[in-house]
N, C-alpha and C. Protein backbone atom coordinates (compact mmCIF):
# COMPACT_ATOMS: atom_id res chain seq x y z
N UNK A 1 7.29 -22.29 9.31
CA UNK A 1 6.73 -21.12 9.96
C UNK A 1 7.05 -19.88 9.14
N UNK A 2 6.14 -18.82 8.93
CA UNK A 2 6.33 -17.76 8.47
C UNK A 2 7.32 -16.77 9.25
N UNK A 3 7.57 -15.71 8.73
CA UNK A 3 8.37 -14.39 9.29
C UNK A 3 7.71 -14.00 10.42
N UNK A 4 8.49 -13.41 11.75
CA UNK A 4 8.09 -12.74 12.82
C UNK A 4 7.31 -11.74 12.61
N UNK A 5 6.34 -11.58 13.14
CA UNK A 5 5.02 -10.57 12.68
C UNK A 5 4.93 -9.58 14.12
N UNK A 6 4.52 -8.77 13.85
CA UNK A 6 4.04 -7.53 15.18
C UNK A 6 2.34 -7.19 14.31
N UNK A 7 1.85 -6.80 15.78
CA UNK A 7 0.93 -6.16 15.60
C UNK A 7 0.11 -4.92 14.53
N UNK A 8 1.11 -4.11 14.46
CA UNK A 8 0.91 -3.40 13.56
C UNK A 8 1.10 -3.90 12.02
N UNK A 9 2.15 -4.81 11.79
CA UNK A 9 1.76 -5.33 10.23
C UNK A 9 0.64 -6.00 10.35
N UNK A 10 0.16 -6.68 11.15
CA UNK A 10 -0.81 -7.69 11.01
C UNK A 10 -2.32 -6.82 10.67
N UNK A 11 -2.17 -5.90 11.38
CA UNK A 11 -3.89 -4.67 10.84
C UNK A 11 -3.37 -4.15 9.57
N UNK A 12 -2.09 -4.04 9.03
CA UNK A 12 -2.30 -2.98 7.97
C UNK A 12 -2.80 -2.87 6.99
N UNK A 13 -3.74 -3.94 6.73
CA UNK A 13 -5.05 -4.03 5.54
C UNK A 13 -6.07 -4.12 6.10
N UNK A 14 -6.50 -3.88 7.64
CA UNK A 14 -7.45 -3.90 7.80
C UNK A 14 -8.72 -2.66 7.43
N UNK A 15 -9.79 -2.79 7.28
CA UNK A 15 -10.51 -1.61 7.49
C UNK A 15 -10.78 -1.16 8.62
N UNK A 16 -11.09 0.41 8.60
CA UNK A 16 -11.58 1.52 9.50
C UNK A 16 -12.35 0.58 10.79
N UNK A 17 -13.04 0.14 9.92
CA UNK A 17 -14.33 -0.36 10.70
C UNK A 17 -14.54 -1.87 11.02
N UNK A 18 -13.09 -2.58 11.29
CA UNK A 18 -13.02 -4.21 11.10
C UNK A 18 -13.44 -4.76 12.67
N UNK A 19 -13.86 -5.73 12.45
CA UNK A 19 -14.57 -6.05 13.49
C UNK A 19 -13.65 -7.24 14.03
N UNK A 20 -12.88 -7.75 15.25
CA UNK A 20 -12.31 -9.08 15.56
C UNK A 20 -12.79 -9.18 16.73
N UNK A 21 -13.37 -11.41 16.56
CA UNK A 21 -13.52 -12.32 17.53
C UNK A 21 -12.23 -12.57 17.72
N UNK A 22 -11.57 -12.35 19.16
CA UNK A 22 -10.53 -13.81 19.60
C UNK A 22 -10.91 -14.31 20.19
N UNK A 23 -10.07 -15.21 20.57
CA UNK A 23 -11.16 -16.20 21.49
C UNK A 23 -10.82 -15.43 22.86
N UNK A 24 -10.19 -14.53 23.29
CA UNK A 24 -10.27 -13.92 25.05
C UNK A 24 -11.35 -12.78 25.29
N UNK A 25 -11.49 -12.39 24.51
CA UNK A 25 -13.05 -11.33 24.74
C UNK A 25 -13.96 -11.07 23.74
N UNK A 26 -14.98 -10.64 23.99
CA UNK A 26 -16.33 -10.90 23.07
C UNK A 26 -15.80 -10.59 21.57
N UNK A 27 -15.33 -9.20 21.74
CA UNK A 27 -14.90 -8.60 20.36
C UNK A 27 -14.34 -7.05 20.76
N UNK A 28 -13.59 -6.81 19.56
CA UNK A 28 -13.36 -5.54 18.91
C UNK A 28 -13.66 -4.83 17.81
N UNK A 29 -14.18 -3.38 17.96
CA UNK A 29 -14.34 -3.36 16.77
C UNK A 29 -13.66 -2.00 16.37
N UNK A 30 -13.39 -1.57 15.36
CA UNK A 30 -13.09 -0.40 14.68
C UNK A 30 -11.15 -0.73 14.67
N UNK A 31 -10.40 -0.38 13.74
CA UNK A 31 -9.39 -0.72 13.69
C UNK A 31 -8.31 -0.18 14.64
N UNK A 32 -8.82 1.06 15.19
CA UNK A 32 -7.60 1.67 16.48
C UNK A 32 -7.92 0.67 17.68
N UNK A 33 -8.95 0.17 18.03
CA UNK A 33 -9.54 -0.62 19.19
C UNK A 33 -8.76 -2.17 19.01
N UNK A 34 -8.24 -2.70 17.55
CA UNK A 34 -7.60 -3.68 17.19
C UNK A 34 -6.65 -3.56 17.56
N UNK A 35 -5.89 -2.99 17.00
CA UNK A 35 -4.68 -2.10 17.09
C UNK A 35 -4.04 -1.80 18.47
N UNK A 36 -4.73 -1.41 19.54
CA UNK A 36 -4.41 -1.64 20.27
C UNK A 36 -4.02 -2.42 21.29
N UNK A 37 -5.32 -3.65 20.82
CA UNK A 37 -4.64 -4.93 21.52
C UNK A 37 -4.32 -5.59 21.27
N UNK A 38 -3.65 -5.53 20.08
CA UNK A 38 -2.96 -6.45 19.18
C UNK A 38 -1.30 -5.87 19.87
N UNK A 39 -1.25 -4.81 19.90
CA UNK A 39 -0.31 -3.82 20.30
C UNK A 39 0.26 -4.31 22.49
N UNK A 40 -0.97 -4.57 22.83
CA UNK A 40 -0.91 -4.99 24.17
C UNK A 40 -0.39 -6.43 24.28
N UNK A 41 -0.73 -7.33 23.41
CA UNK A 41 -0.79 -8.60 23.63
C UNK A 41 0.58 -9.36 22.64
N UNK A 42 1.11 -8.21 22.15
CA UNK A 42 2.63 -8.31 21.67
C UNK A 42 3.82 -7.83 22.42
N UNK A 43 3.06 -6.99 23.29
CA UNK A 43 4.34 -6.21 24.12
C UNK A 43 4.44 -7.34 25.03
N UNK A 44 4.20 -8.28 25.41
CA UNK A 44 4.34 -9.74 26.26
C UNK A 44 5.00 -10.58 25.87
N UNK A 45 5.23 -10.45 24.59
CA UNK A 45 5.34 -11.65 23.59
C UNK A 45 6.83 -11.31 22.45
N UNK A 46 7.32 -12.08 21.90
CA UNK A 46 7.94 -11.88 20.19
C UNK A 46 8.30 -13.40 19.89
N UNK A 47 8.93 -12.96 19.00
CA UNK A 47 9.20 -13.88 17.94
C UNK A 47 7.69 -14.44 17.78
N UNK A 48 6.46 -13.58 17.17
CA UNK A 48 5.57 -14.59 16.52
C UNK A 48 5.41 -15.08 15.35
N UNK A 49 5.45 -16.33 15.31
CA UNK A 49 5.22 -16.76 13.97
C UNK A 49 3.96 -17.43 13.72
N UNK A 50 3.68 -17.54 12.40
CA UNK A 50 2.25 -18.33 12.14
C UNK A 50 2.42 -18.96 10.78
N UNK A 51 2.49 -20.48 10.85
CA UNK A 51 2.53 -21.15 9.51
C UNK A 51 0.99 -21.34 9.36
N UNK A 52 0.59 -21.82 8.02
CA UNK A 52 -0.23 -22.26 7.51
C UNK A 52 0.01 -23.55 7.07
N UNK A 53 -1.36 -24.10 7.86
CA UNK A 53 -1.66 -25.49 7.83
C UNK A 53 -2.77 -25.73 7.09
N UNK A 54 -3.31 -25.05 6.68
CA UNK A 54 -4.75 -25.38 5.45
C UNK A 54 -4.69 -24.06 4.69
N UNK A 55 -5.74 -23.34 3.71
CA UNK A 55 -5.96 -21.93 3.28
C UNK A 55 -6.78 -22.34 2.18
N UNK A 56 -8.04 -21.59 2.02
CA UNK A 56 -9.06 -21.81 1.23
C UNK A 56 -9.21 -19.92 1.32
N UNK A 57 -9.64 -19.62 -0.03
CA UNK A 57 -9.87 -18.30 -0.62
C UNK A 57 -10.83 -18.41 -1.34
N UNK A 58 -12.20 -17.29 -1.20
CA UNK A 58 -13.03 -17.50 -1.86
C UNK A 58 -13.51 -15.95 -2.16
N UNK A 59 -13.76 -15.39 -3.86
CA UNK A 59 -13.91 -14.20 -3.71
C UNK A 59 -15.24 -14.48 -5.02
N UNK A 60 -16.39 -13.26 -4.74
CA UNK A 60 -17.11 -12.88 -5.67
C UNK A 60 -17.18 -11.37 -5.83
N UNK A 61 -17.28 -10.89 -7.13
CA UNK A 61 -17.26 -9.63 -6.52
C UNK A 61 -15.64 -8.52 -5.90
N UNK A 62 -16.40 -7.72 -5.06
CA UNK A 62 -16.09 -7.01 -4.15
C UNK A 62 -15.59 -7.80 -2.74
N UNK A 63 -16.10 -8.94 -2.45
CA UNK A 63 -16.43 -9.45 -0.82
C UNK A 63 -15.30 -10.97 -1.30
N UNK A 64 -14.35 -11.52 -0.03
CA UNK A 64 -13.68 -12.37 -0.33
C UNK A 64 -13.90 -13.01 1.17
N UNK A 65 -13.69 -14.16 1.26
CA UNK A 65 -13.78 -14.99 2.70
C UNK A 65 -12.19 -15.77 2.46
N UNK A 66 -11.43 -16.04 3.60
CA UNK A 66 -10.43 -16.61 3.77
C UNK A 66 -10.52 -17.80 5.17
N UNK A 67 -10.55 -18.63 4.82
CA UNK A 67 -10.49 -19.75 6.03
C UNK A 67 -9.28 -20.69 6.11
N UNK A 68 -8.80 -20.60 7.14
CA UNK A 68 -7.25 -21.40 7.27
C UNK A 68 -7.50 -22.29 8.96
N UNK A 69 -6.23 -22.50 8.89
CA UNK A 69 -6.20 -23.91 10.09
C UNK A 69 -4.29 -23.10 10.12
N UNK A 70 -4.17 -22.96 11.17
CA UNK A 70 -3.09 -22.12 11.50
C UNK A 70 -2.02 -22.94 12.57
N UNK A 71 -0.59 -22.41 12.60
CA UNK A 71 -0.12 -23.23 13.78
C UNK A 71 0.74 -21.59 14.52
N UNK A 72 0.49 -20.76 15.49
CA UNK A 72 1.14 -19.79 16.13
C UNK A 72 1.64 -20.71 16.89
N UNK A 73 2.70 -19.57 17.57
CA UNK A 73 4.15 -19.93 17.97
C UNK A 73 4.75 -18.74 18.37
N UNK A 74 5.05 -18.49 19.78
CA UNK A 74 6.53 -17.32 19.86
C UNK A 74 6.65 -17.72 21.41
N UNK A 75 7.75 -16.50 21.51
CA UNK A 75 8.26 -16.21 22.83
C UNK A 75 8.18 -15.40 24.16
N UNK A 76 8.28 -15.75 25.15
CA UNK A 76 8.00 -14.76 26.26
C UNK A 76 8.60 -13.81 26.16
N UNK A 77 8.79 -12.66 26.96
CA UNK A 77 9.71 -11.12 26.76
C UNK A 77 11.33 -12.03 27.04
N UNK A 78 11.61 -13.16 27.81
CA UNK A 78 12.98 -13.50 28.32
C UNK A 78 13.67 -14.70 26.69
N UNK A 79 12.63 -14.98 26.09
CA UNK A 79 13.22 -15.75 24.79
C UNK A 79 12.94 -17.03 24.92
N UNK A 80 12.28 -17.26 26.17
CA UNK A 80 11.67 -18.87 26.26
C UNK A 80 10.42 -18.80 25.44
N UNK A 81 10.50 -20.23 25.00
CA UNK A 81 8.69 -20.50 24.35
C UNK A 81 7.77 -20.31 25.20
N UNK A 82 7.07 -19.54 24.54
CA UNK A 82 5.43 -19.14 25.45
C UNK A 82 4.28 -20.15 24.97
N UNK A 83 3.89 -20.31 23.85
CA UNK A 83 2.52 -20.51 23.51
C UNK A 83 2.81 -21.18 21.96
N UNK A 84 2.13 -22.48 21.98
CA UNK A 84 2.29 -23.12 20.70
C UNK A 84 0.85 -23.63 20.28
N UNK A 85 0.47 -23.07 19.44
CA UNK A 85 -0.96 -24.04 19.33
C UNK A 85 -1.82 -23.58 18.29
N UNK A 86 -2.65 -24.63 17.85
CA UNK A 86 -3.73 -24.01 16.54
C UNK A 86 -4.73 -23.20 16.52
N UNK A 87 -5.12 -22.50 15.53
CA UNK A 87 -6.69 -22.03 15.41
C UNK A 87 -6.67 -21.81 14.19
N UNK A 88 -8.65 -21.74 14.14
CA UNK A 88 -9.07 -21.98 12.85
C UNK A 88 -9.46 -20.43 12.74
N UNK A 89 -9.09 -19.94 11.41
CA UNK A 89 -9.69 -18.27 11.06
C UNK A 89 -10.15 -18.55 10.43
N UNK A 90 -11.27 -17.50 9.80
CA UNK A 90 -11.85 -17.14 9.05
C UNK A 90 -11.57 -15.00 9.15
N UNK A 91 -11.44 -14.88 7.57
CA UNK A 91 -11.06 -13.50 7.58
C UNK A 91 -12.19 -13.27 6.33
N UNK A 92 -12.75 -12.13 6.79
CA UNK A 92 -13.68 -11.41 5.87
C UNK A 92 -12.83 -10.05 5.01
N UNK A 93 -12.83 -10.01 3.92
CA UNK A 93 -12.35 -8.62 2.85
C UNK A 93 -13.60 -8.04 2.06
N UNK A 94 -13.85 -6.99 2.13
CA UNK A 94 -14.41 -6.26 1.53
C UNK A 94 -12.83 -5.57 0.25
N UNK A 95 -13.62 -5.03 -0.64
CA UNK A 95 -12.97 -4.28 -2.03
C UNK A 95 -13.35 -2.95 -1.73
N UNK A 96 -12.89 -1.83 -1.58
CA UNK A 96 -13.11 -0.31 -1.74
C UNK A 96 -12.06 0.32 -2.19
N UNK A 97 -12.27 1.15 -3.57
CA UNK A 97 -11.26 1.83 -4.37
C UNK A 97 -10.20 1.11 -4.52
N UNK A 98 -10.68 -0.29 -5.37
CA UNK A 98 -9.41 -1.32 -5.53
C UNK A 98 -8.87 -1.57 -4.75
N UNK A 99 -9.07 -1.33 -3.51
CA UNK A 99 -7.77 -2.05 -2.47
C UNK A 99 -9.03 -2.96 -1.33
N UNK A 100 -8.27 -4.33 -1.48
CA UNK A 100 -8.99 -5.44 -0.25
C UNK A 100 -8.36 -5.06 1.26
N UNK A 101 -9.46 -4.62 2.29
CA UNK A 101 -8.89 -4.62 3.35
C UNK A 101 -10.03 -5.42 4.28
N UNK A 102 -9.37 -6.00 5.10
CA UNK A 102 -9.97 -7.15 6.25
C UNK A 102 -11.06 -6.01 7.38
N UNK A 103 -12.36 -6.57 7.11
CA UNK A 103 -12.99 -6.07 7.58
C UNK A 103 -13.78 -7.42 8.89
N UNK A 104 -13.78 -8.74 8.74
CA UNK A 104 -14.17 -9.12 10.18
C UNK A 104 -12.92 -10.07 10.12
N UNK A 105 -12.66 -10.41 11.29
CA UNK A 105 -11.99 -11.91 11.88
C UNK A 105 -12.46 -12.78 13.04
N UNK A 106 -12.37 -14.10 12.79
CA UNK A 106 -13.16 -14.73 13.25
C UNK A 106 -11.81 -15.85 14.13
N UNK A 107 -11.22 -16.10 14.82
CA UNK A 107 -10.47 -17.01 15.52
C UNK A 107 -11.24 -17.98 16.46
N UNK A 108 -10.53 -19.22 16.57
CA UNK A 108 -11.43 -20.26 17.33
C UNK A 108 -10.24 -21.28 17.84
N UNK A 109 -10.35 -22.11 18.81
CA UNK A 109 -9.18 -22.83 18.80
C UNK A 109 -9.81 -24.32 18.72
N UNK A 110 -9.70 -24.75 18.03
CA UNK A 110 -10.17 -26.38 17.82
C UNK A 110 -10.05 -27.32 19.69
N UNK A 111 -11.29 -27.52 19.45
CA UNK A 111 -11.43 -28.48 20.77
C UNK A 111 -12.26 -29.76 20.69
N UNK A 112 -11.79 -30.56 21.22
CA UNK A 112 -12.29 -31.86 21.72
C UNK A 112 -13.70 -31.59 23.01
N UNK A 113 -14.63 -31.73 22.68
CA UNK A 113 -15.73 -31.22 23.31
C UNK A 113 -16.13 -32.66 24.56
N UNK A 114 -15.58 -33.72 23.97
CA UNK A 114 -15.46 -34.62 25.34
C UNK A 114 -14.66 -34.53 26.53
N UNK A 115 -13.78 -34.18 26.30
CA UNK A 115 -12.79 -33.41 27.56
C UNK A 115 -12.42 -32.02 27.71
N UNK A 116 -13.56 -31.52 26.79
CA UNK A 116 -13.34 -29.74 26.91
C UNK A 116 -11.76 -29.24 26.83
N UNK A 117 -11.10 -30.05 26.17
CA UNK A 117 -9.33 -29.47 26.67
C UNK A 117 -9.39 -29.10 24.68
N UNK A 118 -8.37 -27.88 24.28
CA UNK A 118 -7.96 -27.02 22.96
C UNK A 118 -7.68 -27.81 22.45
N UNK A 119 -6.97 -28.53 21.46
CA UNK A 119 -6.14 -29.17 20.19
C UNK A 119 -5.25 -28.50 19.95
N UNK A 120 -3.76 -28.70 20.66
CA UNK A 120 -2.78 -27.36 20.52
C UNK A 120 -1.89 -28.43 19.27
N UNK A 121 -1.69 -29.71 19.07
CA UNK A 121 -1.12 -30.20 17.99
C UNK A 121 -1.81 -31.06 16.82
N UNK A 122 -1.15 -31.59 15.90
CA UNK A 122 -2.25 -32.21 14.99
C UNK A 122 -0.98 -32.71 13.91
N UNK A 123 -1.61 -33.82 13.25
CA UNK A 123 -0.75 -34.31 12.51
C UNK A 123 -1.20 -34.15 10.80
N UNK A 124 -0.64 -33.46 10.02
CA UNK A 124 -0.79 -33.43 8.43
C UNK A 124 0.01 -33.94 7.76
């Protein structure tokens, strides 16, 4: 598992104007609108971590796509485990004045469509 992350490191390459799917509401867009519920949905939560379980990078240009297979992980506000389970991203980068910042995100949680139930483990 990677280092404990907050909200605010997690936007700080994003762009002005980044657009995020999670999977709990349609979308967000513009980076203070991120930011904030990234900001909401941490104040519930810590110790998050997120290993990487796949990562494919693809850049032409200016424009880069990132697709991974993820395993999150943290804790309730009392230090018990809250929430363990996968999803698949996809992160969009745009290039402006040499610097790459994340302009869409795309989250999904892998499901078994015969019993409609998530894929919270998996074996690699």
């Amino acid at each position: 598992m990677g280092e404990t992350q907050t909200g605010d490191e997690i936007t700080e390459f994003w762009h002005k104007e980044a657009t995020w799917f999670d999977f709990q509401f349609y979308k967000k867009k513009r980076i203070e609108n991120c930011r904030d519920e990234f900001r909401q949905q941490f104040a519930k939560i810590k110790n998050v971590q997120t290993g990487f379980l796949e990562i494919e990078a693809y850049v032409d240009g200016n424009v880069g796509f990132v697709q991974s297979i993820q395993h999150f992980q943290c804790e309730n506000e009392n230090g018990s485990p809250s929430a363990s389970f996968l999803t698949r991203q996809t992160d969009g980068y745009i290039r402006e004045n040499g610097k790459w910042r994340l302009i869409h995100q795309q989250l999904s949680l892998p499901t078994y469509f015969r019993t409609d139930h998530s894929l919270f483990k998996t074996e690699f």
